[in-house]
PDB file of N, CA and C in Angstrom:
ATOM      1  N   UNK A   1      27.262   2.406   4.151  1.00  0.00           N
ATOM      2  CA  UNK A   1      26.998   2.783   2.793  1.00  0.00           C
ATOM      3  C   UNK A   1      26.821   1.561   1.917  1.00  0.00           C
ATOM      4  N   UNK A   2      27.338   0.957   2.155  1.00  0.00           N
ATOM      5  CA  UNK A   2      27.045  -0.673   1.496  1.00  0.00           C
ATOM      6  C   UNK A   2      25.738  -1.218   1.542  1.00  0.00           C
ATOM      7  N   UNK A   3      25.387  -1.068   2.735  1.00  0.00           N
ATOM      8  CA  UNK A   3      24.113  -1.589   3.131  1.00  0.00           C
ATOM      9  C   UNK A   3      23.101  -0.845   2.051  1.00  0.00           C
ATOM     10  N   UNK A   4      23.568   0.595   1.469  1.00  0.00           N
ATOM     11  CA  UNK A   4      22.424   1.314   1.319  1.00  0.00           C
ATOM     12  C   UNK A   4      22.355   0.872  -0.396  1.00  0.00           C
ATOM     13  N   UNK A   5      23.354   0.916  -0.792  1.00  0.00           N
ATOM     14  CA  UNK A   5      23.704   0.481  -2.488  1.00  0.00           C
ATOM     15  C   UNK A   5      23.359  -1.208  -2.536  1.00  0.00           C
ATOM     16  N   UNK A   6      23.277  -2.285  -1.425  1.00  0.00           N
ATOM     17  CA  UNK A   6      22.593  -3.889  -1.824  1.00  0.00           C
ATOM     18  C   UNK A   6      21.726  -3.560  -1.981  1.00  0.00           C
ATOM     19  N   UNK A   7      21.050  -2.494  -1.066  1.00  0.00           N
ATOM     20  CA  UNK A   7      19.382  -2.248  -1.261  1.00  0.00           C
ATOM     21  C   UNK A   7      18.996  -2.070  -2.395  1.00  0.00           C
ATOM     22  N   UNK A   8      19.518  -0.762  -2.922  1.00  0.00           N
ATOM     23  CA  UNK A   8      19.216  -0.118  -4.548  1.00  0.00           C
ATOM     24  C   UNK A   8      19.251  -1.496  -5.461  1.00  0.00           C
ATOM     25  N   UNK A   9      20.354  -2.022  -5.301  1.00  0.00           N
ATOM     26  CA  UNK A   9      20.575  -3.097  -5.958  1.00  0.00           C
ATOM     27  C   UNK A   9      19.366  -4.585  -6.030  1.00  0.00           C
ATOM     28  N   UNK A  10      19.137  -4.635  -5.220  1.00  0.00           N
ATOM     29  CA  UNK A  10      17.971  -5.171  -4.913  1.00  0.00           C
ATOM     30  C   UNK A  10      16.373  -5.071  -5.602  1.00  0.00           C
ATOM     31  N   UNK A  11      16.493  -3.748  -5.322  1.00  0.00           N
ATOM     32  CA  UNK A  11      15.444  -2.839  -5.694  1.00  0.00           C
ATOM     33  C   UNK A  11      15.455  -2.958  -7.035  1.00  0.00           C
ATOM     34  N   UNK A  12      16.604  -2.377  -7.277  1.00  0.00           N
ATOM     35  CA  UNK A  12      16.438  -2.463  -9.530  1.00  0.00           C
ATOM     36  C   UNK A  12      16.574  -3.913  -9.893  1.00  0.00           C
ATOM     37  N   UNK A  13      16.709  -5.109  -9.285  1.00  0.00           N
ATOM     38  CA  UNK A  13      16.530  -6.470  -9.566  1.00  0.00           C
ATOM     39  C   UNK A  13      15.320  -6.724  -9.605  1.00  0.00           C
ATOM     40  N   UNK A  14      14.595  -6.332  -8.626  1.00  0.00           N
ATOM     41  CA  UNK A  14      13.652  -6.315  -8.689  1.00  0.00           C
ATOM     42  C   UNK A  14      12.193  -5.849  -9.400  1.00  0.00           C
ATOM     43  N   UNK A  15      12.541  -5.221  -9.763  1.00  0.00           N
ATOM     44  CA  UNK A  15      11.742  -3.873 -10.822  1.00  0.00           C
ATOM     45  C   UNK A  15      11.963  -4.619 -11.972  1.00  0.00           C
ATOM     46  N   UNK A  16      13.337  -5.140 -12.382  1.00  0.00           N
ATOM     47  CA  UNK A  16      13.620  -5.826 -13.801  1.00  0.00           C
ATOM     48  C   UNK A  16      12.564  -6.724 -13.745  1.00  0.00           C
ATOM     49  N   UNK A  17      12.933  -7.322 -12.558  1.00  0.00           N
ATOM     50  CA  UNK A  17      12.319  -8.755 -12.669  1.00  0.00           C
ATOM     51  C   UNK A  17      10.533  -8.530 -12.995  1.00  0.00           C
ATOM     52  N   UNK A  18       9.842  -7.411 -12.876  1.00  0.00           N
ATOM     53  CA  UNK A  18       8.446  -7.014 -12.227  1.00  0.00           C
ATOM     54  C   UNK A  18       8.071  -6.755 -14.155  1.00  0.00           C
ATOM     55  N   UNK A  19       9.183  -5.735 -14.463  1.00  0.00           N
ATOM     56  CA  UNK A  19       9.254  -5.572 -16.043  1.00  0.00           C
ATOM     57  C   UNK A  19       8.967  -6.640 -17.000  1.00  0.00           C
ATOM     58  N   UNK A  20      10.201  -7.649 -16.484  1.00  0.00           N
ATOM     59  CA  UNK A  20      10.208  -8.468 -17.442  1.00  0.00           C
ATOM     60  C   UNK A  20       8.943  -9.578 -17.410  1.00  0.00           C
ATOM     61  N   UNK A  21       8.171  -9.627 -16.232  1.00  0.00           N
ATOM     62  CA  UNK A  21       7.620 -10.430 -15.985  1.00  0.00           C
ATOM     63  C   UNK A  21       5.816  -9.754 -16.782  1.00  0.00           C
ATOM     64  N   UNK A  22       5.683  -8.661 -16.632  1.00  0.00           N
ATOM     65  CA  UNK A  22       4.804  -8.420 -17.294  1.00  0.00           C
ATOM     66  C   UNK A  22       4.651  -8.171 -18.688  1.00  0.00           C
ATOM     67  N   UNK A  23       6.143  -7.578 -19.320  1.00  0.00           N
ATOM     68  CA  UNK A  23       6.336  -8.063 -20.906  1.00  0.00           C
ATOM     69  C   UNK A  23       6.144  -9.772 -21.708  1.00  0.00           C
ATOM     70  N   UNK A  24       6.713 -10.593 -20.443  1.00  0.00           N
ATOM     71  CA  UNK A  24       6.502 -12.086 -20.890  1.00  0.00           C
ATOM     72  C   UNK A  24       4.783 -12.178 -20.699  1.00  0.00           C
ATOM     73  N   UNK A  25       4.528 -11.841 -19.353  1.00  0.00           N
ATOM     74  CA  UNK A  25       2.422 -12.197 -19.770  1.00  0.00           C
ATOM     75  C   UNK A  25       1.940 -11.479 -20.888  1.00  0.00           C
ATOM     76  N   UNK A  26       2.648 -10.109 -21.553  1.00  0.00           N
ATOM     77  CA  UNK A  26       1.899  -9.571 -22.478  1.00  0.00           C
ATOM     78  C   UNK A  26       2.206 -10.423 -23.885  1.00  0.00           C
ATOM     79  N   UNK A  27       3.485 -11.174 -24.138  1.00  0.00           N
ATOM     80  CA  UNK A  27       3.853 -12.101 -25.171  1.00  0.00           C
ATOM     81  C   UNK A  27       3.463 -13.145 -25.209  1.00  0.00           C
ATOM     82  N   UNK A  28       2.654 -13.481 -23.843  1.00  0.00           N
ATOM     83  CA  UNK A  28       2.158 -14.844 -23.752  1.00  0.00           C
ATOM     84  C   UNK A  28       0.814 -15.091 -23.871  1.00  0.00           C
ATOM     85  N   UNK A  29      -0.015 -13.433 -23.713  1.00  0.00           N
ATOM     86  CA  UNK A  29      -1.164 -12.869 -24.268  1.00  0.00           C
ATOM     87  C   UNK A  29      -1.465 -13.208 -25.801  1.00  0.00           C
ATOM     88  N   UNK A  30      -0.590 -12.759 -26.033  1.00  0.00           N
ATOM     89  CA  UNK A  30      -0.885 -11.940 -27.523  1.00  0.00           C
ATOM     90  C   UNK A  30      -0.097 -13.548 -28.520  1.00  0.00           C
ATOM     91  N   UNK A  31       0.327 -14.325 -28.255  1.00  0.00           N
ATOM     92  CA  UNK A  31       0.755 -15.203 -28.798  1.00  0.00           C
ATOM     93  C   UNK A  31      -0.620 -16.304 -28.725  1.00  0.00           C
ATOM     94  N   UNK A  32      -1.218 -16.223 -27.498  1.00  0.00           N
ATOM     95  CA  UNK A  32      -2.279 -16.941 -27.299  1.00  0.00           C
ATOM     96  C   UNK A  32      -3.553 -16.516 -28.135  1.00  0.00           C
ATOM     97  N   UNK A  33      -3.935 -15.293 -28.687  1.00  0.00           N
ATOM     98  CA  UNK A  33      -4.738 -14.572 -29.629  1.00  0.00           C
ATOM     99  C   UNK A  33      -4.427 -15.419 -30.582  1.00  0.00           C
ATOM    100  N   UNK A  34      -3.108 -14.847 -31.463  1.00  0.00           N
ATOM    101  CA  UNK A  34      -2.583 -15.191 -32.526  1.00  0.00           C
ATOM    102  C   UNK A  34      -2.842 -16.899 -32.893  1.00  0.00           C
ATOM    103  N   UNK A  35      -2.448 -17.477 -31.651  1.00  0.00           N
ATOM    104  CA  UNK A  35      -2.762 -19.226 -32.240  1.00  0.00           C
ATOM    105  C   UNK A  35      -4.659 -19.271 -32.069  1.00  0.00           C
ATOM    106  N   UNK A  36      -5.173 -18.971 -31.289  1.00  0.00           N
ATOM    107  CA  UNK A  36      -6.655 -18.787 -31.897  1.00  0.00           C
ATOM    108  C   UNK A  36      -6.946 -17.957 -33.248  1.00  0.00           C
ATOM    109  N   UNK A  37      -6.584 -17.128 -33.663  1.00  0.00           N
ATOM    110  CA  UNK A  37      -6.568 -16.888 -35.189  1.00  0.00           C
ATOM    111  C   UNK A  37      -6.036 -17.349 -36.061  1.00  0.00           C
ATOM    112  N   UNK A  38      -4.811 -17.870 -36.166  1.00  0.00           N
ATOM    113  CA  UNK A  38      -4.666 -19.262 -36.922  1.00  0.00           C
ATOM    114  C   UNK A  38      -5.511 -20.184 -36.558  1.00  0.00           C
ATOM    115  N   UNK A  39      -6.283 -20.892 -35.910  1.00  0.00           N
ATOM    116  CA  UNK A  39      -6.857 -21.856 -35.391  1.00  0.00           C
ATOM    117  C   UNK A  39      -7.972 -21.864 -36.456  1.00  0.00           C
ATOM    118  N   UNK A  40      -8.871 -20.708 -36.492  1.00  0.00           N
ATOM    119  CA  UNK A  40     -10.151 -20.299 -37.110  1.00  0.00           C
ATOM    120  C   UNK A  40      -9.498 -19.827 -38.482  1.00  0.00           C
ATOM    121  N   UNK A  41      -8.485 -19.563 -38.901  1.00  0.00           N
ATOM    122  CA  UNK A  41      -7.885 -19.615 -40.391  1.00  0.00           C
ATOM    123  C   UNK A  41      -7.856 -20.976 -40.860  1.00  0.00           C
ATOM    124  N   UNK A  42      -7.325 -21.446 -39.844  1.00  0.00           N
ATOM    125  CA  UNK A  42      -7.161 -23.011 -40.458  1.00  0.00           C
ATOM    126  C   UNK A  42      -8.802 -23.927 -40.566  1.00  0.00           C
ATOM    127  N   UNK A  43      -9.797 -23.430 -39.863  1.00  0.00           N
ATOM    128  CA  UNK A  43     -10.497 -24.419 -39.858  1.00  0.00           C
ATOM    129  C   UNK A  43     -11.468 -23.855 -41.042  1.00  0.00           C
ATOM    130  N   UNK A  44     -11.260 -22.143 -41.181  1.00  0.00           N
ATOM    131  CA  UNK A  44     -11.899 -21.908 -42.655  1.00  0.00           C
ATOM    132  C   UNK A  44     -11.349 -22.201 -43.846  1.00  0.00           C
ATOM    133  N   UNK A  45     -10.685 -22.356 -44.028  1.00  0.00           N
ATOM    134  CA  UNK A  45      -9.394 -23.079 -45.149  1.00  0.00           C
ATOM    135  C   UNK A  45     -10.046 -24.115 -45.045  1.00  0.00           C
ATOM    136  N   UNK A  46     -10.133 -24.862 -44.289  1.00  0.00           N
ATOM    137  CA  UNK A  46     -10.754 -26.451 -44.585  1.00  0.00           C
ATOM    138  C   UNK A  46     -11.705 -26.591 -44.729  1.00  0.00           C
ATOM    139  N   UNK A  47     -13.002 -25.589 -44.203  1.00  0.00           N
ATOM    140  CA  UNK A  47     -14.276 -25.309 -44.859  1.00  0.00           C
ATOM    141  C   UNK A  47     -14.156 -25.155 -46.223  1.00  0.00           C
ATOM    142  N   UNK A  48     -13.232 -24.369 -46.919  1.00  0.00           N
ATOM    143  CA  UNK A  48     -13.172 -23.979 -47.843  1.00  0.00           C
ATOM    144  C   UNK A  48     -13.035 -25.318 -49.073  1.00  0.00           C
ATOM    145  N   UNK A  49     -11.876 -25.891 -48.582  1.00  0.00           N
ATOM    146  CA  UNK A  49     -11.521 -27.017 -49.469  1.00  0.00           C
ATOM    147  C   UNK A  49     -13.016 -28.002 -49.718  1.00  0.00           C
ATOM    148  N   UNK A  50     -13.540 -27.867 -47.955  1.00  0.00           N
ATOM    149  CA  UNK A  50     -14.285 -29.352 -48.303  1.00  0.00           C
ATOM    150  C   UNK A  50     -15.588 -28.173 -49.658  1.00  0.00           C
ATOM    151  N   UNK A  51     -16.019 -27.265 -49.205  1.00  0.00           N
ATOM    152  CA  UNK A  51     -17.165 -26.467 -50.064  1.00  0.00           C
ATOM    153  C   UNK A  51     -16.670 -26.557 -51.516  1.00  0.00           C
ATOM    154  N   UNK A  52     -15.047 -26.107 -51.783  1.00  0.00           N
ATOM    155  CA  UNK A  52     -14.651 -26.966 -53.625  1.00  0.00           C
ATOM    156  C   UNK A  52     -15.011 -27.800 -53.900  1.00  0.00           C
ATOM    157  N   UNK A  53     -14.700 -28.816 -52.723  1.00  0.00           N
ATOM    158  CA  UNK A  53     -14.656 -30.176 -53.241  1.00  0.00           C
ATOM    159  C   UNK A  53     -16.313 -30.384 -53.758  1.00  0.00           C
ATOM    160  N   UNK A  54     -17.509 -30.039 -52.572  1.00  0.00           N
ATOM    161  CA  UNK A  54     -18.668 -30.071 -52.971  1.00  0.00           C
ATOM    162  C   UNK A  54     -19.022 -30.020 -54.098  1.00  0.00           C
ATOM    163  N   UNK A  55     -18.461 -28.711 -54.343  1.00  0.00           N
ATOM    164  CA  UNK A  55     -19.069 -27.730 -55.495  1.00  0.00           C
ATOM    165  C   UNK A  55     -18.340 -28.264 -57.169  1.00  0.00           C
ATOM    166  N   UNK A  56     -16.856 -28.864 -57.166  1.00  0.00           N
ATOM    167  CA  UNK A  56     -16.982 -29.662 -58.190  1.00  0.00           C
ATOM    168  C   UNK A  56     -17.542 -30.898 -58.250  1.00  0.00           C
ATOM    169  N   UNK A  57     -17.936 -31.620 -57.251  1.00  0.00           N
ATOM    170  CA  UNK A  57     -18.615 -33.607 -57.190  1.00  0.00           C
ATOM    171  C   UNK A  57     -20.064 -32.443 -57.958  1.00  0.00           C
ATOM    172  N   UNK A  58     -20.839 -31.432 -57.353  1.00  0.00           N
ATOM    173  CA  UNK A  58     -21.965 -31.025 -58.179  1.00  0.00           C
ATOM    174  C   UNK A  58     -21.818 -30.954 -59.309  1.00  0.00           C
ATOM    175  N   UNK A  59     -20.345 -30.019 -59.865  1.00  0.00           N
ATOM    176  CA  UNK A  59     -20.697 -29.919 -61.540  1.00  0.00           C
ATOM    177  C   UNK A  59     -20.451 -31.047 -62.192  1.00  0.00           C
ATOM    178  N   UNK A  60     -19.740 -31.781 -62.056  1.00  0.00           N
ATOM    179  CA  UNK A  60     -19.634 -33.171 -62.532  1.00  0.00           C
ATOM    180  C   UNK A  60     -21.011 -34.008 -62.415  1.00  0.00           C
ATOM    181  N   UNK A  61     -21.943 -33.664 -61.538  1.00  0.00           N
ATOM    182  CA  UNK A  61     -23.509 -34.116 -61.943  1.00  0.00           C
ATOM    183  C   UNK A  61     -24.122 -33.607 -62.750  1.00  0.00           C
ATOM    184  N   UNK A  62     -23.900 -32.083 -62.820  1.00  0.00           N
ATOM    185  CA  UNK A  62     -24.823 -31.768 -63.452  1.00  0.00           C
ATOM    186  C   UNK A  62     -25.021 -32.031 -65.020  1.00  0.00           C
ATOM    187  N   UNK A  63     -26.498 -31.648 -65.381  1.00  0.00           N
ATOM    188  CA  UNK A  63     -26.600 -32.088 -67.112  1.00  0.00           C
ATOM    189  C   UNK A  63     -25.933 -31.417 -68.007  1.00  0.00           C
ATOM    190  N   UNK A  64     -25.294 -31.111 -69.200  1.00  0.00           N
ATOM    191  CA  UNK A  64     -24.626 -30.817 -69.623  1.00  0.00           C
ATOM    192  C   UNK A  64     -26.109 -29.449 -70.451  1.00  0.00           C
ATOM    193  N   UNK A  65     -25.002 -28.557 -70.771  1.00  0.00           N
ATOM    194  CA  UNK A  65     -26.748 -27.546 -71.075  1.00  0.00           C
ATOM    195  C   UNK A  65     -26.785 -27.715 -72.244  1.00  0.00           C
ATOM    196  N   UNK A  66     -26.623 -28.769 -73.522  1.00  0.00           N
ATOM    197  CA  UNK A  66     -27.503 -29.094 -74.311  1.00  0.00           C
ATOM    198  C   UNK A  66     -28.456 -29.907 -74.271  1.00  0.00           C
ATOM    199  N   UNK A  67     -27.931 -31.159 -73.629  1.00  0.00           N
ATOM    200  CA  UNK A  67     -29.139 -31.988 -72.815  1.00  0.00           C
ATOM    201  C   UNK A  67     -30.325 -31.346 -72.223  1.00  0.00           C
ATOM    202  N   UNK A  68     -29.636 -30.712 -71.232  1.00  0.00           N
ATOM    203  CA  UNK A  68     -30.940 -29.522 -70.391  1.00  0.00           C
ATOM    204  C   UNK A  68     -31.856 -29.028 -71.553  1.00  0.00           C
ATOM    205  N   UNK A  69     -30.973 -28.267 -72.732  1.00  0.00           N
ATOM    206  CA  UNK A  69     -32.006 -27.753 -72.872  1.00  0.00           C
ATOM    207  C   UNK A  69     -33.039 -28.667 -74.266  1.00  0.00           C
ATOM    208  N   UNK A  70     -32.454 -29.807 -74.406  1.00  0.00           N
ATOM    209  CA  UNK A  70     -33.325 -30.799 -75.103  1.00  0.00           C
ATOM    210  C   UNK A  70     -34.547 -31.637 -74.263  1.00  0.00           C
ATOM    211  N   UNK A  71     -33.768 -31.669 -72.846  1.00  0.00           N
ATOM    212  CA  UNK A  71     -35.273 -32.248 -72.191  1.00  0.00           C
ATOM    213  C   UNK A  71     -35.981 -31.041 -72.122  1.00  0.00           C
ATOM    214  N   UNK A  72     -35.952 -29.416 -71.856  1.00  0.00           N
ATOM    215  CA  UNK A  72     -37.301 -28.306 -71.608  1.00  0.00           C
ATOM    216  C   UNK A  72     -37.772 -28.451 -72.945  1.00  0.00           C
ATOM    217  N   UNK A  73     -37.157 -28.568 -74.163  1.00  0.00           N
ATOM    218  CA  UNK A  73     -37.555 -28.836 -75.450  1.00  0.00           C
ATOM    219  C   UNK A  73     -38.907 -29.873 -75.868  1.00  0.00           C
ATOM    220  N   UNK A  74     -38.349 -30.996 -75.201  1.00  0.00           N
ATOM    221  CA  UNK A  74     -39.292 -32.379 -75.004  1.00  0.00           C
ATOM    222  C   UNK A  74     -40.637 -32.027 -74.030  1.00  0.00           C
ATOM    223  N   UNK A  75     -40.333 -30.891 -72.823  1.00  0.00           N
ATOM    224  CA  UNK A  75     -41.221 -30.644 -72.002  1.00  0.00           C
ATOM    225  C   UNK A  75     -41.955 -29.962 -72.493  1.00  0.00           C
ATOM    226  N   UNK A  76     -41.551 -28.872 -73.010  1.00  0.00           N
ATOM    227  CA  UNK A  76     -42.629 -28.039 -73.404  1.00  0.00           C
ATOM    228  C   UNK A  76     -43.436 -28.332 -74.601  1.00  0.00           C
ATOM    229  N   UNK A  77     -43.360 -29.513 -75.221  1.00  0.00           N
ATOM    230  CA  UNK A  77     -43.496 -30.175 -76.356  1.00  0.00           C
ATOM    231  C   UNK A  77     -44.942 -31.240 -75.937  1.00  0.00           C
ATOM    232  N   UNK A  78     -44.875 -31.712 -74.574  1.00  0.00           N
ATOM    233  CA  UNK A  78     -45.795 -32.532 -74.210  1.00  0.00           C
ATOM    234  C   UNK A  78     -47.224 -32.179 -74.459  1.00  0.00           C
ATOM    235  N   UNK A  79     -47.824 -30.949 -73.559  1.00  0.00           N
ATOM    236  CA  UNK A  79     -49.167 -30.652 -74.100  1.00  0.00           C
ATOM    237  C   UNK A  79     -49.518 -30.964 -75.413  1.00  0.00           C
ATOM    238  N   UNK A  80     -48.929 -30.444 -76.359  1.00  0.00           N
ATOM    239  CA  UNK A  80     -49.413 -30.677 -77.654  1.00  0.00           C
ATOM    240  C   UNK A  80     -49.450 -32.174 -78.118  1.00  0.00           C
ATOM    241  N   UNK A  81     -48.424 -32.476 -78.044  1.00  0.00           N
ATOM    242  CA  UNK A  81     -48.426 -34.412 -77.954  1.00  0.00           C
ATOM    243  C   UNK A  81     -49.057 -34.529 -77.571  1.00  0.00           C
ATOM    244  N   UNK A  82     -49.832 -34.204 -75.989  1.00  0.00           N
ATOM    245  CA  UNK A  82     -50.567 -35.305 -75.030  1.00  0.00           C
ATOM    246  C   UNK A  82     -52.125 -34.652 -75.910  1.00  0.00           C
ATOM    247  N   UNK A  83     -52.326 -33.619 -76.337  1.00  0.00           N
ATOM    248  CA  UNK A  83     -53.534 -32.763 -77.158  1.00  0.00           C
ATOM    249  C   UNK A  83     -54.170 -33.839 -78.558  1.00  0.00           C
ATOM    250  N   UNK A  84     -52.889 -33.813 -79.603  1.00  0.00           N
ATOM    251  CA  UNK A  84     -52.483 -34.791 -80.519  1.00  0.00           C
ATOM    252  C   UNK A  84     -53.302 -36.346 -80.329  1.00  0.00           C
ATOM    253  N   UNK A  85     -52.864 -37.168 -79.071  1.00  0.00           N
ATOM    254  CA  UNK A  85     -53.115 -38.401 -78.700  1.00  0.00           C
ATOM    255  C   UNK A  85     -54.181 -38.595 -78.557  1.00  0.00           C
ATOM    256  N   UNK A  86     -54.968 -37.291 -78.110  1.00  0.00           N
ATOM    257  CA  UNK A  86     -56.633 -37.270 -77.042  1.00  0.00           C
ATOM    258  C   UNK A  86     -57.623 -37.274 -78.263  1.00  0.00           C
ATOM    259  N   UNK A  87     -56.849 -36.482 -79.905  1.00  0.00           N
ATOM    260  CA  UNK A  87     -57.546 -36.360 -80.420  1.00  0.00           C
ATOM    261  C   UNK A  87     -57.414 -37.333 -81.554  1.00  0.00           C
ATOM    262  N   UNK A  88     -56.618 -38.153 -81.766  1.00  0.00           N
ATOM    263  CA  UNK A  88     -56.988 -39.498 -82.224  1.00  0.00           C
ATOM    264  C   UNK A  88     -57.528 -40.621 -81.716  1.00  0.00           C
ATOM    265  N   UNK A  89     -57.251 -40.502 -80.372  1.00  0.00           N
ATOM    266  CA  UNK A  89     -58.197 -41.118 -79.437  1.00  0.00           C
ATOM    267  C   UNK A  89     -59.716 -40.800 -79.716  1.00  0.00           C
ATOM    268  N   UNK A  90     -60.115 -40.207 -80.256  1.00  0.00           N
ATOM    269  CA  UNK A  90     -61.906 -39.545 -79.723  1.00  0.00           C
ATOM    270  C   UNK A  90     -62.476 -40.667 -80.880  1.00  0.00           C
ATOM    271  N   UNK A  91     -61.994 -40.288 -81.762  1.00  0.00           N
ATOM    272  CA  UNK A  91     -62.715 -41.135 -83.157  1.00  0.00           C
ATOM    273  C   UNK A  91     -62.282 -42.789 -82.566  1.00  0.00           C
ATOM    274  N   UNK A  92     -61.638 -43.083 -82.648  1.00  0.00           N
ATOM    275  CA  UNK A  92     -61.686 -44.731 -81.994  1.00  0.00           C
ATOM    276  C   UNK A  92     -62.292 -45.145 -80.853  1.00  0.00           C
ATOM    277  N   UNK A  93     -62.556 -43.926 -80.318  1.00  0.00           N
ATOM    278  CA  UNK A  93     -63.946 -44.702 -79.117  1.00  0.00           C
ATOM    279  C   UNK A  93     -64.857 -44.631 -79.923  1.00  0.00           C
ATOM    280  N   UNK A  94     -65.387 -43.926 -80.687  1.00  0.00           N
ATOM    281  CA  UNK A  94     -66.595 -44.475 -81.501  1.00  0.00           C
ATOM    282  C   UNK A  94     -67.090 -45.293 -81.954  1.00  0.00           C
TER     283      UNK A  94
END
């Protein structure tokens, strides 16, 4: 009868061991996901920072919008100037 209860004994050591061993690959799964999704969190986060950073070094270039809109002012102003010039020009080639 001994013989028959090491066995059992054996047996449910075994089974634990079969349990536990496939709960640890499923934690060792799913932990391995998890650090690839932090991985790609982290490297969009740092996309992110460097695209701020871009995006304020731009506004700090850009023209300020009264300027802007004093040079379209000056632009759209040219024809007539350059009209103006052609036609004091005509009489002095004469």
């Amino acid at each position: 009868m001994k013989s028959h209860s090491s066995f059992g004994f054996v047996v449910i050591v075994v089974i634990l061991m079969i349990g536990g061993g496939v709960g640890l690959a499923a934690q060792w799964r799913q932990t391995m996901m998890l650090r690839v999704e932090l991985e790609d969190a982290r490297a969009t986060t740092d996309e992110l920072k460097r695209l701020q950073a871009e995006n304020q070094r731009l506004r700090r270039q850009q023209i300020a919008p009264m300027a802007l809109e004093a040079l379209r002012a000056d632009h759209a102003a040219l024809p007539q100037l350059r009209a103006q010039v052609e036609a004091l020009n005509k009489p002095a080639a004469r």
